[in-house]
Protein backbone atom coordinates (compact mmCIF):
# COMPACT_ATOMS: atom_id res chain seq x y z
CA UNK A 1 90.84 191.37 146.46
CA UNK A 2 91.91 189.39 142.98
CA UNK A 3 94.53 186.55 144.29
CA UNK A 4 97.84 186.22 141.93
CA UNK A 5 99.76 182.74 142.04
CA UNK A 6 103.17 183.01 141.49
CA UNK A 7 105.67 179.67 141.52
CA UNK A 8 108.86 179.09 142.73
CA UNK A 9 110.44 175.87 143.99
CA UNK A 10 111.67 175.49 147.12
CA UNK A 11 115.29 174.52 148.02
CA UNK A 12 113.63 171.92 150.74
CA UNK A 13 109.97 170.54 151.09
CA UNK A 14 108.60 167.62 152.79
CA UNK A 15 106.38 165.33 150.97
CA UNK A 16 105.01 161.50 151.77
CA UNK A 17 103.77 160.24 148.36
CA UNK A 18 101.60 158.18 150.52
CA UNK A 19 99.42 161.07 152.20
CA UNK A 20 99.35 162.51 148.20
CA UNK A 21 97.31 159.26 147.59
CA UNK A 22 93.73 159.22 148.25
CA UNK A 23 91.90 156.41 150.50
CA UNK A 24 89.89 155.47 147.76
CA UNK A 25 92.34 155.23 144.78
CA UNK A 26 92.50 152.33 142.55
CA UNK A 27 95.74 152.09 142.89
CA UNK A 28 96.31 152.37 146.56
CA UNK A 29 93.29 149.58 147.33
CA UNK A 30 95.16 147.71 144.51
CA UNK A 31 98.41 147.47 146.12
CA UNK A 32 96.83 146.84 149.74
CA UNK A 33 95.03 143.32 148.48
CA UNK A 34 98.09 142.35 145.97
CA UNK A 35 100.56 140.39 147.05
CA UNK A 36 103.23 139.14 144.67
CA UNK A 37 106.13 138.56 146.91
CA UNK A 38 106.31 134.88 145.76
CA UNK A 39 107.27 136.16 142.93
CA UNK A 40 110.78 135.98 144.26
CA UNK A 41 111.07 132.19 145.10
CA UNK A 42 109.48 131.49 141.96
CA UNK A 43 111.96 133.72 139.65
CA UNK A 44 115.16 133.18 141.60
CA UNK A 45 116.68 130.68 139.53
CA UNK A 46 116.66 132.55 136.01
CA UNK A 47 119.17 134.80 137.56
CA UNK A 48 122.52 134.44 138.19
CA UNK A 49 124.85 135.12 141.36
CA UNK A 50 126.82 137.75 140.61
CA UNK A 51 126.73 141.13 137.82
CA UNK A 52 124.50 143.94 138.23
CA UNK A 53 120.61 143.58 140.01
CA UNK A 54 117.99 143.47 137.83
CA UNK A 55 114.44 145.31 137.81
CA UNK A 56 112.36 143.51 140.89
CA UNK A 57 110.03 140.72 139.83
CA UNK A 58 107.06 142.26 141.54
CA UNK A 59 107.98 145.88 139.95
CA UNK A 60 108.07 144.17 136.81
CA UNK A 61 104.77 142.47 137.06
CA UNK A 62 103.10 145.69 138.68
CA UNK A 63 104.45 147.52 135.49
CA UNK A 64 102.77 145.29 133.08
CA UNK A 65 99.54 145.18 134.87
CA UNK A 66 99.65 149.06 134.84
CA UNK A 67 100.07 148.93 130.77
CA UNK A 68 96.78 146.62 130.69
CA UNK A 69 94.83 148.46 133.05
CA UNK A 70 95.56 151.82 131.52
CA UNK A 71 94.60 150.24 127.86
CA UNK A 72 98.97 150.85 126.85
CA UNK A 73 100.18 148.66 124.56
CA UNK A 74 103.72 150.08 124.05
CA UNK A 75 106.09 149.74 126.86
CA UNK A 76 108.21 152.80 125.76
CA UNK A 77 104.61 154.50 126.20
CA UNK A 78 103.90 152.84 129.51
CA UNK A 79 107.14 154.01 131.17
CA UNK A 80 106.58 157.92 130.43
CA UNK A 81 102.89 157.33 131.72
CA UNK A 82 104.00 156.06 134.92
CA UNK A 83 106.52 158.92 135.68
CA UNK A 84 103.58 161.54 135.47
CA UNK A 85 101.12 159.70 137.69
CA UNK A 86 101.73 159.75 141.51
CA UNK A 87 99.58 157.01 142.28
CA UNK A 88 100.81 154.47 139.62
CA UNK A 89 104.35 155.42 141.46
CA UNK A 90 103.23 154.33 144.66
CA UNK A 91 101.43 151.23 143.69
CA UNK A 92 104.94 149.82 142.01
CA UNK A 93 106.82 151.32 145.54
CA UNK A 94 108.63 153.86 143.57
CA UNK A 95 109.10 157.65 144.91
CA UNK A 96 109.22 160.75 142.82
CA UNK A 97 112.84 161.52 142.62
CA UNK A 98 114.14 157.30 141.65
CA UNK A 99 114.41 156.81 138.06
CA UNK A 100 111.54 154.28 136.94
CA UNK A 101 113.53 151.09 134.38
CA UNK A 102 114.40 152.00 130.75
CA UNK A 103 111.60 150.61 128.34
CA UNK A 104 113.70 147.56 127.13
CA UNK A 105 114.14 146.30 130.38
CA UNK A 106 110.60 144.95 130.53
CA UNK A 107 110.24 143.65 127.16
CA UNK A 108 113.76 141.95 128.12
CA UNK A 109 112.41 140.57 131.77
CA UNK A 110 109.05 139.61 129.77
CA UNK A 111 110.86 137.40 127.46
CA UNK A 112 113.26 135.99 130.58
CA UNK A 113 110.29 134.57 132.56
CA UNK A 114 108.71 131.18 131.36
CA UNK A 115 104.40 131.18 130.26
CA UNK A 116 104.36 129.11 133.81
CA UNK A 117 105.32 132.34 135.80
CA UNK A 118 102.74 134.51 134.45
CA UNK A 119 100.09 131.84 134.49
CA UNK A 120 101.30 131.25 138.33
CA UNK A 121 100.28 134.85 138.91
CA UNK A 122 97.24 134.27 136.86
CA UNK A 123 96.21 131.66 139.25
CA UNK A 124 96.90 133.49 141.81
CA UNK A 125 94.40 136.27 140.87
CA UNK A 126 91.76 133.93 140.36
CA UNK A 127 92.44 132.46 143.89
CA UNK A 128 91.27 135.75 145.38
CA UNK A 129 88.48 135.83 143.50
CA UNK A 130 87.11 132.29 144.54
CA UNK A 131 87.58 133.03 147.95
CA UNK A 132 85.46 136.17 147.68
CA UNK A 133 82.99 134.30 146.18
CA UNK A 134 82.84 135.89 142.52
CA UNK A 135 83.76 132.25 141.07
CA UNK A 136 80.51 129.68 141.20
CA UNK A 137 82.47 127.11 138.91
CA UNK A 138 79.68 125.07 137.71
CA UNK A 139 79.30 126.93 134.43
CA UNK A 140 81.60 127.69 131.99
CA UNK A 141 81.46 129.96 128.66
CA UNK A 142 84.01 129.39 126.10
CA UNK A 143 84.92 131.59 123.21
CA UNK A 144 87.45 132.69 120.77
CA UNK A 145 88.43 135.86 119.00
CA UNK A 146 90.97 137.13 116.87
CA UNK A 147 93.96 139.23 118.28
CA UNK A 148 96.14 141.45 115.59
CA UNK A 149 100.24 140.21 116.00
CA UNK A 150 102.61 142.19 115.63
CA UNK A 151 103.55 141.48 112.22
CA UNK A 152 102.58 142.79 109.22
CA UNK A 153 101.09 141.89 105.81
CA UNK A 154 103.20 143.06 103.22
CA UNK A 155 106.41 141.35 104.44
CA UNK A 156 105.10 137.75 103.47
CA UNK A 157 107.28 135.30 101.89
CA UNK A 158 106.32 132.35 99.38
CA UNK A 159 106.76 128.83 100.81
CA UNK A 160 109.41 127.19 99.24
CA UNK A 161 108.74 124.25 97.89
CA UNK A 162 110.31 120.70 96.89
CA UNK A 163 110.33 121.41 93.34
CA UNK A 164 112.06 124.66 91.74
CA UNK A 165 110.85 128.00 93.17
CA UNK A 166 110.10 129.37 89.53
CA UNK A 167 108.16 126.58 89.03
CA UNK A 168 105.94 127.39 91.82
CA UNK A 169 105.57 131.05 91.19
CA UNK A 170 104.05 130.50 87.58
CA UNK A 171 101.80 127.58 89.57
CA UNK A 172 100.77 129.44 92.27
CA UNK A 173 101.33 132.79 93.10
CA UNK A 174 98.75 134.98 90.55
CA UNK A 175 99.43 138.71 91.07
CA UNK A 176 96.93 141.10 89.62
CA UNK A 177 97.54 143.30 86.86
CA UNK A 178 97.88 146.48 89.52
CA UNK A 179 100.33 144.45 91.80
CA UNK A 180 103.04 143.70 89.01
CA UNK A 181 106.27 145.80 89.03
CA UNK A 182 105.26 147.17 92.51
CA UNK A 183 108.51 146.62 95.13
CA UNK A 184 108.29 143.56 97.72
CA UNK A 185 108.29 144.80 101.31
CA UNK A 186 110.91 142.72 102.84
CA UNK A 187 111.23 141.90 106.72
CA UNK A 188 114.56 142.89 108.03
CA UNK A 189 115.41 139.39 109.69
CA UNK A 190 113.66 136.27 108.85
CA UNK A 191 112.98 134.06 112.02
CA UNK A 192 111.30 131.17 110.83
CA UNK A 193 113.07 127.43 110.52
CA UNK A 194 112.73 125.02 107.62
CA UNK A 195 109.57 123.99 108.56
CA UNK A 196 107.82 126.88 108.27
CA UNK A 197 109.19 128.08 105.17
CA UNK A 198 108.05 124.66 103.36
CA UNK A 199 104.75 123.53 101.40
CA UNK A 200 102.27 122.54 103.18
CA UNK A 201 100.05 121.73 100.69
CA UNK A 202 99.07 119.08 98.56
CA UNK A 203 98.55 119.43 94.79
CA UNK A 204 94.73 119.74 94.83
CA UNK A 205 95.11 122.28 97.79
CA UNK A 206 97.66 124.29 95.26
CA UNK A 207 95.43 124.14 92.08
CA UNK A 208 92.14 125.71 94.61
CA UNK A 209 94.85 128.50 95.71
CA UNK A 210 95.80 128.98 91.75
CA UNK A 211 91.86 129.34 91.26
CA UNK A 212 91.21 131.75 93.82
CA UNK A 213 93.77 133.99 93.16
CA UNK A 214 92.94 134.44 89.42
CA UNK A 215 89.22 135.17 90.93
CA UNK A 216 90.68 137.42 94.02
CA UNK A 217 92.43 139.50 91.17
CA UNK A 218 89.91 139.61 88.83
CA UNK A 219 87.75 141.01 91.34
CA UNK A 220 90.17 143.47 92.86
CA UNK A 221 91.30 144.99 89.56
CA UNK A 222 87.61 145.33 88.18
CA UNK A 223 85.13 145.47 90.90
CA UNK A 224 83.70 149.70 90.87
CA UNK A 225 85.40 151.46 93.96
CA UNK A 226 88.36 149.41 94.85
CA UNK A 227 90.57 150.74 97.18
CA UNK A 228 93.31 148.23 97.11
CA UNK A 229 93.94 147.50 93.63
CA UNK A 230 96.67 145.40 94.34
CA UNK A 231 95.88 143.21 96.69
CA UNK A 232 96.47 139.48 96.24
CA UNK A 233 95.00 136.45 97.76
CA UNK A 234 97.13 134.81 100.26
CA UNK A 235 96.61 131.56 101.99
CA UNK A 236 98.59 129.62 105.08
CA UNK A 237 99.43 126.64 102.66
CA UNK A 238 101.46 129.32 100.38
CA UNK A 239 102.69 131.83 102.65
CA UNK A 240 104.32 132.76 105.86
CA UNK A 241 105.59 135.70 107.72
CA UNK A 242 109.50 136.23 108.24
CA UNK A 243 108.92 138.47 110.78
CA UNK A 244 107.09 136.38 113.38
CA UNK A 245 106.32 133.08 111.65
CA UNK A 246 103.75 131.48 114.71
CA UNK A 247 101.65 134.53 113.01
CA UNK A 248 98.95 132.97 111.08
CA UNK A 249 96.73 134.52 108.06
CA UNK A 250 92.65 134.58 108.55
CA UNK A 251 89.70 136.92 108.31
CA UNK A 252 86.15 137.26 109.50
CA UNK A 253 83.31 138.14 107.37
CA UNK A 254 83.90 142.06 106.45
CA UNK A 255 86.98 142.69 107.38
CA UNK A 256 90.26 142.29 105.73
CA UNK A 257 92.91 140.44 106.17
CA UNK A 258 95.09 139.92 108.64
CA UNK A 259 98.41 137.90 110.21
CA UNK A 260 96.25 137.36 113.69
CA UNK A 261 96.61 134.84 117.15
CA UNK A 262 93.69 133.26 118.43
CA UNK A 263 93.25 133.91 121.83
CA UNK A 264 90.76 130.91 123.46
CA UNK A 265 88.55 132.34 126.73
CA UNK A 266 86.97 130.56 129.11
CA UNK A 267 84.75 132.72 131.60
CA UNK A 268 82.47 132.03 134.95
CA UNK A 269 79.00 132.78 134.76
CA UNK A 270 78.41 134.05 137.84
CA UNK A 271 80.61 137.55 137.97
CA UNK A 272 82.36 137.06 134.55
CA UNK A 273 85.61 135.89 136.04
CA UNK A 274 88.15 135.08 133.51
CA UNK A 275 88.70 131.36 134.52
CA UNK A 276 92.05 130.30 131.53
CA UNK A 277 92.60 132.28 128.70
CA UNK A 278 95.52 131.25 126.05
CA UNK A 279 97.09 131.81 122.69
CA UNK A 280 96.54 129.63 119.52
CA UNK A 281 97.06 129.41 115.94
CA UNK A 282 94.80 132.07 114.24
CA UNK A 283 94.27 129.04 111.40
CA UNK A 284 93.30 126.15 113.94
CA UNK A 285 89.56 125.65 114.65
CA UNK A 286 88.00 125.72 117.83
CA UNK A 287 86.43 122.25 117.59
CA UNK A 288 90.04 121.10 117.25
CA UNK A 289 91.38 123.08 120.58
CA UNK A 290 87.99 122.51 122.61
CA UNK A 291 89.70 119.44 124.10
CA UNK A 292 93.04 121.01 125.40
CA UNK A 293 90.78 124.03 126.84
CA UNK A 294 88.37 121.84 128.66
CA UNK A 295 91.36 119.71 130.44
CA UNK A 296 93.47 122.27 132.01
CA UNK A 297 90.27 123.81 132.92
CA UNK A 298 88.94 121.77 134.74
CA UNK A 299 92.34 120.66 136.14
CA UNK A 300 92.44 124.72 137.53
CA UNK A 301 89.04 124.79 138.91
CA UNK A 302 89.74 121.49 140.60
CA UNK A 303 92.42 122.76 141.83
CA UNK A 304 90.23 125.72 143.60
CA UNK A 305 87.79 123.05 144.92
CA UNK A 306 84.90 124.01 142.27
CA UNK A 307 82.88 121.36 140.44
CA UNK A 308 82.30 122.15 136.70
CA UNK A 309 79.35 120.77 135.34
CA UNK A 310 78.04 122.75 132.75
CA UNK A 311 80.20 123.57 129.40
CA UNK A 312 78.77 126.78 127.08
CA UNK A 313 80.17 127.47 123.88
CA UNK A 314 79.23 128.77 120.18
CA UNK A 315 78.46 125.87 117.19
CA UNK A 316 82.28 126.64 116.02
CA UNK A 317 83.06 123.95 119.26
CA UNK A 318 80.49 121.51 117.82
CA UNK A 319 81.89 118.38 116.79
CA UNK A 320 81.16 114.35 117.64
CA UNK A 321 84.67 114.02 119.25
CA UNK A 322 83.93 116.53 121.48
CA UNK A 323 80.26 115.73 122.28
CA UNK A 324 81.63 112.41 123.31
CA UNK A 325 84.60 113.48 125.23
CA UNK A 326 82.73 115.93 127.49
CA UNK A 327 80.50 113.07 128.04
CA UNK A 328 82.97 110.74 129.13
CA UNK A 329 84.48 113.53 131.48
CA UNK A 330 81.40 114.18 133.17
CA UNK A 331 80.28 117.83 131.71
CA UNK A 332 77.43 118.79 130.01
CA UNK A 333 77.75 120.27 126.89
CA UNK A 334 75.20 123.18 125.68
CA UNK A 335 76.73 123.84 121.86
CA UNK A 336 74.49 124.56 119.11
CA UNK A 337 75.21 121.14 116.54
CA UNK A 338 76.63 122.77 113.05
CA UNK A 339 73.52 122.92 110.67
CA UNK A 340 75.16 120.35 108.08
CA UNK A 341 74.05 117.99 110.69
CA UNK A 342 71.53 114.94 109.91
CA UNK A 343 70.85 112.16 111.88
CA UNK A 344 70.33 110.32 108.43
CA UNK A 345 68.43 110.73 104.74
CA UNK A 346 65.39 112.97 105.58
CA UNK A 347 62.30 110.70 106.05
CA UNK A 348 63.95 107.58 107.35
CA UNK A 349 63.22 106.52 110.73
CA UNK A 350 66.21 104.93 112.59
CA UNK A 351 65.91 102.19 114.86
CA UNK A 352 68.02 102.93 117.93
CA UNK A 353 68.18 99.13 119.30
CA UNK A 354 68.59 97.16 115.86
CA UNK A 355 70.78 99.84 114.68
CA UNK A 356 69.34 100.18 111.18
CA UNK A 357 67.07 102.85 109.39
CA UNK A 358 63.92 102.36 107.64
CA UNK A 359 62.79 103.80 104.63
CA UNK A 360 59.44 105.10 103.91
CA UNK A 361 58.34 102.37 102.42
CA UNK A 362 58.99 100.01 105.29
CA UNK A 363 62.02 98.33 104.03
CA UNK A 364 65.13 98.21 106.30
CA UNK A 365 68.71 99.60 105.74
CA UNK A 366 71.09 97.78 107.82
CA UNK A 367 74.25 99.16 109.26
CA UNK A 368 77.55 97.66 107.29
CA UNK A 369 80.95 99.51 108.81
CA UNK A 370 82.37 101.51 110.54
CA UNK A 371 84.84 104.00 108.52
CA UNK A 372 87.40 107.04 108.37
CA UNK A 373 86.35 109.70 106.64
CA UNK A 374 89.63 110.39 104.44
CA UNK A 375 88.13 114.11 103.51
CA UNK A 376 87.22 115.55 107.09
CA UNK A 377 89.25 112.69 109.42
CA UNK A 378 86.48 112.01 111.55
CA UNK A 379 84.88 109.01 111.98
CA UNK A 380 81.52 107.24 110.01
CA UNK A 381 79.26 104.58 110.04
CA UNK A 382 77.97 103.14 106.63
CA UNK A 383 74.76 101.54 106.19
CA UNK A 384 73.51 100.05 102.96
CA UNK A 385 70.99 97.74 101.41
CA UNK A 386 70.87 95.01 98.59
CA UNK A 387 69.60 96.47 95.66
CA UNK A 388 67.27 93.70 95.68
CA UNK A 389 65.47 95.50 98.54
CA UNK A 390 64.93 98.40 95.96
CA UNK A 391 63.52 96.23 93.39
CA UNK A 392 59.96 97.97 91.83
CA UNK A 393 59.84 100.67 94.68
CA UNK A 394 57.83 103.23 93.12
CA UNK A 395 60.35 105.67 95.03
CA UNK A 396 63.24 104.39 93.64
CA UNK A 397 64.04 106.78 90.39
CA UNK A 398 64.08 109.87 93.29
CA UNK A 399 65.32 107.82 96.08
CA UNK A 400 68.52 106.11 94.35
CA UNK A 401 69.79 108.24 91.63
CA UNK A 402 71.94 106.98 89.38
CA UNK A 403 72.68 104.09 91.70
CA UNK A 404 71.63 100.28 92.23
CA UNK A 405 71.03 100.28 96.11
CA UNK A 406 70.81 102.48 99.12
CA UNK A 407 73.55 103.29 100.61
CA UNK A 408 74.81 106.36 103.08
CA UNK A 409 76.84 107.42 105.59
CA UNK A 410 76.08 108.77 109.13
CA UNK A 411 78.70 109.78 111.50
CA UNK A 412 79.61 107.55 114.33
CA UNK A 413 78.52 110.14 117.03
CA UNK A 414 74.94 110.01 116.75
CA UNK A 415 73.76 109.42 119.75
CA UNK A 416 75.79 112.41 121.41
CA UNK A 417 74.72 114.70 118.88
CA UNK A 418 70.82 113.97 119.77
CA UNK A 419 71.29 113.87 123.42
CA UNK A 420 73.53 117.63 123.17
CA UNK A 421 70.86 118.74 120.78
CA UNK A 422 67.78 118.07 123.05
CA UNK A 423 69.80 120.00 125.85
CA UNK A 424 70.47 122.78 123.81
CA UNK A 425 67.11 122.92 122.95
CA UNK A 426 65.28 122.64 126.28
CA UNK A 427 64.31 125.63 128.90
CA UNK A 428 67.92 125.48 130.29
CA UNK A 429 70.17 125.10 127.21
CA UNK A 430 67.88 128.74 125.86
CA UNK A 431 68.80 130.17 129.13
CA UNK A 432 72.47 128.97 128.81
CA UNK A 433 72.86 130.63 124.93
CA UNK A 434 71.61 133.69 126.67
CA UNK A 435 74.67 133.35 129.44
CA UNK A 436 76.61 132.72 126.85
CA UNK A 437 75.86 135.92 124.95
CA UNK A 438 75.73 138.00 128.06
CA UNK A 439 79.46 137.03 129.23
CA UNK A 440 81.82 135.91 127.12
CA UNK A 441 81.22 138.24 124.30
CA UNK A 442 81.61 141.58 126.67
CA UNK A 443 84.44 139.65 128.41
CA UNK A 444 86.12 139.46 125.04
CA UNK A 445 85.07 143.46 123.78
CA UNK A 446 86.49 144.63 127.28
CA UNK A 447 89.63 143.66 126.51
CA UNK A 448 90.34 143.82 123.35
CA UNK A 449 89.41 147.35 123.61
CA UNK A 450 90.02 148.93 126.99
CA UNK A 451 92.63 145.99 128.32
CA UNK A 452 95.61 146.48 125.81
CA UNK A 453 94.61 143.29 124.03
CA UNK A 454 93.80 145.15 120.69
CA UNK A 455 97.08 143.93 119.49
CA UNK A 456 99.88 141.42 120.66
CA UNK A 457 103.18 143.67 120.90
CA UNK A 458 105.49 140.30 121.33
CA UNK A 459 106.75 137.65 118.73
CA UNK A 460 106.11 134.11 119.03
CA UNK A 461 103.26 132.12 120.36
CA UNK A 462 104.94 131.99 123.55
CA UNK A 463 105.28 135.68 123.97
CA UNK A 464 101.61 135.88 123.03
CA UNK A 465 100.07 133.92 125.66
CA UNK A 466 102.35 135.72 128.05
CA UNK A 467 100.56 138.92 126.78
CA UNK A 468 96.83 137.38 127.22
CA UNK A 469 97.81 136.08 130.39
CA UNK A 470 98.27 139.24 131.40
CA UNK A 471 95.61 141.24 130.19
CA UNK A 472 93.32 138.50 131.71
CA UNK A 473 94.77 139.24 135.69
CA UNK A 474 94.39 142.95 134.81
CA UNK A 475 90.78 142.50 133.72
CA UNK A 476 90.36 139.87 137.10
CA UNK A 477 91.73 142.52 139.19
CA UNK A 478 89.34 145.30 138.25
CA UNK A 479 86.72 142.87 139.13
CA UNK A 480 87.87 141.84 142.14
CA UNK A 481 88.19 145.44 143.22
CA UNK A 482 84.77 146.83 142.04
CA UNK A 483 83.06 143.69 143.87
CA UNK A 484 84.58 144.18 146.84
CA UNK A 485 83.85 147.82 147.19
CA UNK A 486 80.53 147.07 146.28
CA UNK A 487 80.40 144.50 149.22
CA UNK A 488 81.83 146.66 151.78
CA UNK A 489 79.46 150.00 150.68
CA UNK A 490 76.68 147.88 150.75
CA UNK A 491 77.40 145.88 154.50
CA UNK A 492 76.67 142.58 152.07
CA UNK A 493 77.83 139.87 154.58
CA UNK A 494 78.61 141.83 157.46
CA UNK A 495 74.93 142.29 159.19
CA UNK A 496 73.50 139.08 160.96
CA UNK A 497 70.39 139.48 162.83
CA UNK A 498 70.56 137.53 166.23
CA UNK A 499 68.47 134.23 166.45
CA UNK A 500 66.42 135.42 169.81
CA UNK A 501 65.81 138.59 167.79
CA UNK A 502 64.21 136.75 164.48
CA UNK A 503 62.49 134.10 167.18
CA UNK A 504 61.07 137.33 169.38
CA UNK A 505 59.54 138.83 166.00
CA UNK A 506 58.32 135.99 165.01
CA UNK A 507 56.28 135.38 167.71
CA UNK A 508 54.92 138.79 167.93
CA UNK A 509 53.98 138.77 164.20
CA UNK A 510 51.93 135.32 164.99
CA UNK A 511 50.40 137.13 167.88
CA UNK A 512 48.86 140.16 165.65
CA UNK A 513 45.59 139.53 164.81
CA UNK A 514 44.56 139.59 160.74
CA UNK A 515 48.25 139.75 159.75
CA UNK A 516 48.93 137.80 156.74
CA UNK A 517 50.09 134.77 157.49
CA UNK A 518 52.07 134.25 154.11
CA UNK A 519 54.61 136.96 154.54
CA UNK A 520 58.11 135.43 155.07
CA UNK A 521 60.96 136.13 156.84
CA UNK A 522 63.86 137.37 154.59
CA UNK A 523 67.16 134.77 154.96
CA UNK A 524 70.46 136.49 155.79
């Protein structure tokens, strides 16, 4: 007999949203082994004593966890997902008939809380993770990657400069032929200071701007197949954007460009736990950061009782300083040298005790100075030789130039760059660019494309480490989660075999006769 379902609602009904949740949901083992309710000690004193009660801390953070875990970067978005999903309701202790918060009350309550708070809960995360053994500690991978802000290109403003502003436009700012009489986007409120608004540059910096714009719109107005006619170059030194000016311009090689923050990653080797993550200028180098990362680092493993040893990272962290200061600090550094590098002129032979190089004829180049390197900053040593060293050397015309005597510069970090480039290139620095490759690089695709981390929906640098911070617990937590469920399916830790068992087999396997000998025991 054909069944026919017909629906009405009832007037009462009794319903537990907990026996609607499965055992095995995400979200119901989630909120068994998260506890945030120090949260409210360490949030208490950016509220005040009397008015109406705000959203509750841990709701709050539960919220934005939800948005990173369900890949939602819009909180208007996030809110109307919640309401539909029973199990997200439970996990933030919410029932089906109390109104979730309005939208605005978490980007409100994101920008009330401090970059300590979220890093707090950040620690906290990783915490559970080192105590279920996911964190080794001893080797770190560091990388970088761009991260869209929420800001876009169109509204950018010139610079203004000491001299007149008309000035500078006919100087500096080169539109192509497409771009002219086209309307200026402009940003509805401007929320950069003085600073940021001014010149950075210095006149040389401004003429190599001038040269590649006239190149950027030659190229754009005649290259076959354009599609945007009218783009212009734009650099840092000219440009910023009004609407959130810690924004910074910069591109990788095919694609276009973009106002982008950098976010910095440092991950464990072991399970590919997120160990610090944080937000940078998009036009700062990595060499230039690596130092900052590697302290409070190593400051939060120290903190978990894990010795770090072994520092992993890509040749755009290559740099003397910071072959010498991971030296100093006890780590080991495994990063590829940049391949500008020389230990000196190609066929001289340097002398490691004198401190001088010799040429191939046998004559010695002694060491003169150390030196500042006006161009790059960093520092040099000079060696050079009395041009009546050079005197009839049949290699002198190729050797010299259009010079008297010999004379170069090598920088002042020599010595660390061999000893990190031997490491790199032994049996265990291969292995480690293989780690390297294996776990950061996911780590960084996960969540930039299934972690909410495609784009930073805040303003401010601030805001944006806030967001990173975030979508690094969210990506810790699924870890944690899967690891332990794999533990517990698995009995991982749980079966010990007695010792009078293991002794009472042993002695029976000695007594068989033509048993291998060689066959272990397993260890538990």
């Amino acid at each position: 007999m054909q069944g026919k379902k017909e629906y009405q609602e009832k007037l009462f009904a009794h319903f537990q949203l907990s026996e609607r949740i499965p055992k095995n949901n995400f979200y119901r083992r989630l909120k068994e082994v998260l506890e945030l309710r120090f949260l409210y000690g360490l949030t208490e004193g950016y509220y005040g004593n009397s008015g109406q009660k705000s959203i509750d801390p841990v709701v709050f953070f539960k919220l934005c966890l939800v948005g990173y875990l369900e890949n939602i970067v819009s909180d208007r978005k996030l809110m109307a997902h919640c309401s539909l999903r029973l199990d997200i309701l439970y996990f933030i202790g919410y029932d089906i008939d109390e109104e979730l918060p309005w939208h605005s009350t978490i980007s409100r309550t994101r920008q009330l809380f401090p970059e300590s708070v979220f890093e707090e809960v950040f620690t906290t995360v990783l915490r559970m993770c080192v105590e279920k053994g996911m964190v080794s500690g001893h080797t770190q991978a560091i990388d970088s990657a761009p991260v869209k802000a929420n800001a876009s290109m169109d509204t950018l403003e010139l610079k203004v400069p000491e001299r007149e502003l008309d000035e500078h436009l006919c100087k500096v700012r080169v539109l192509s032929a497409m771009d002219k009489g086209e309307p200026h986007r402009k940003s509805r409120n401007d929320r950069s200071d003085k600073g940021q608004r001014s010149v950075t540059a210095n006149p040389n910096e401004l003429a190599a701007i001038k040269g590649r714009n006239k190149k950027w719109a030659k190229d754009q107005d005649q290259r076959p197949g354009a599609k945007n006619k009218g783009a212009k170059y734009t650099s840092n030194k000219t440009h910023y954007s009004p609407t959130d000016p810690d924004a910074r311009i910069s591109v990788k090689p095919g694609k276009a460009r973009k106002l982008n923050y950098l976010s910095q990653l440092s991950v464990d080797t072991a399970h590919h736990v997120i160990t610090d993550i944080r937000a940078y200028h998009a036009d700062g180098k990595d060499n230039q950061q690596l130092p900052d990362i590697v302290k409070r680092l190593q400051r939060r493993l120290w903190q978990q009782g894990l010795v770090w040893e072994n520092c992993v990272a890509d040749t755009g962290y290559s740099s003397g300083e910071n072959y010498a200061f991971l030296e100093d600090i006890g780590l080991k550094s495994f990063i590829p040298p940049h391949g500008t590098y020389k230990g000196g002129p190609t066929g001289f032979t340097y002398n490691e005790i004198e401190d001088h190089y010799i040429c191939p004829q046998g004559k010695v180049i002694p060491f003169r100075k150390v030196f500042k390197d006006h161009r790059t900053g960093t520092k040099k040593k000079a060696y050079r030789a009395s041009s009546l060293i050079c005197k009839g050397c049949p290699l002198k015309s190729t050797c010299l130039g259009k010079v008297n005597e010999k004379q170069f510069s090598v920088t002042y970090y020599r010595a660390e760059y061999e000893r990190n480039i031997k490491r790199v290139n032994s049996q265990q620095g291969r292995y480690m660019k293989g780690k390297r490759q294996s776990t950061v690089e996911p780590v960084f695709g996960t969540l930039t494309q299934f972690m909410g981390l495609r784009k930073v929906n805040t303003i401010g640098l601030e805001q944006a480490n806030k967001v990173m911070h975030l979508s690094a617990i969210a990506y810790n937590l699924k870890k944690y989660l899967k690891f332990t469920e794999k533990r517990s399916k698995s009995g991982a830790g749980s079966f010990v075999l007695p010792r009078i068992a293991k002794n009472c087999f042993q002695a029976f396997q000695s007594s068989l006769v033509g048993y291998p000998k060689n066959i272990g025991w397993p260890v538990v």
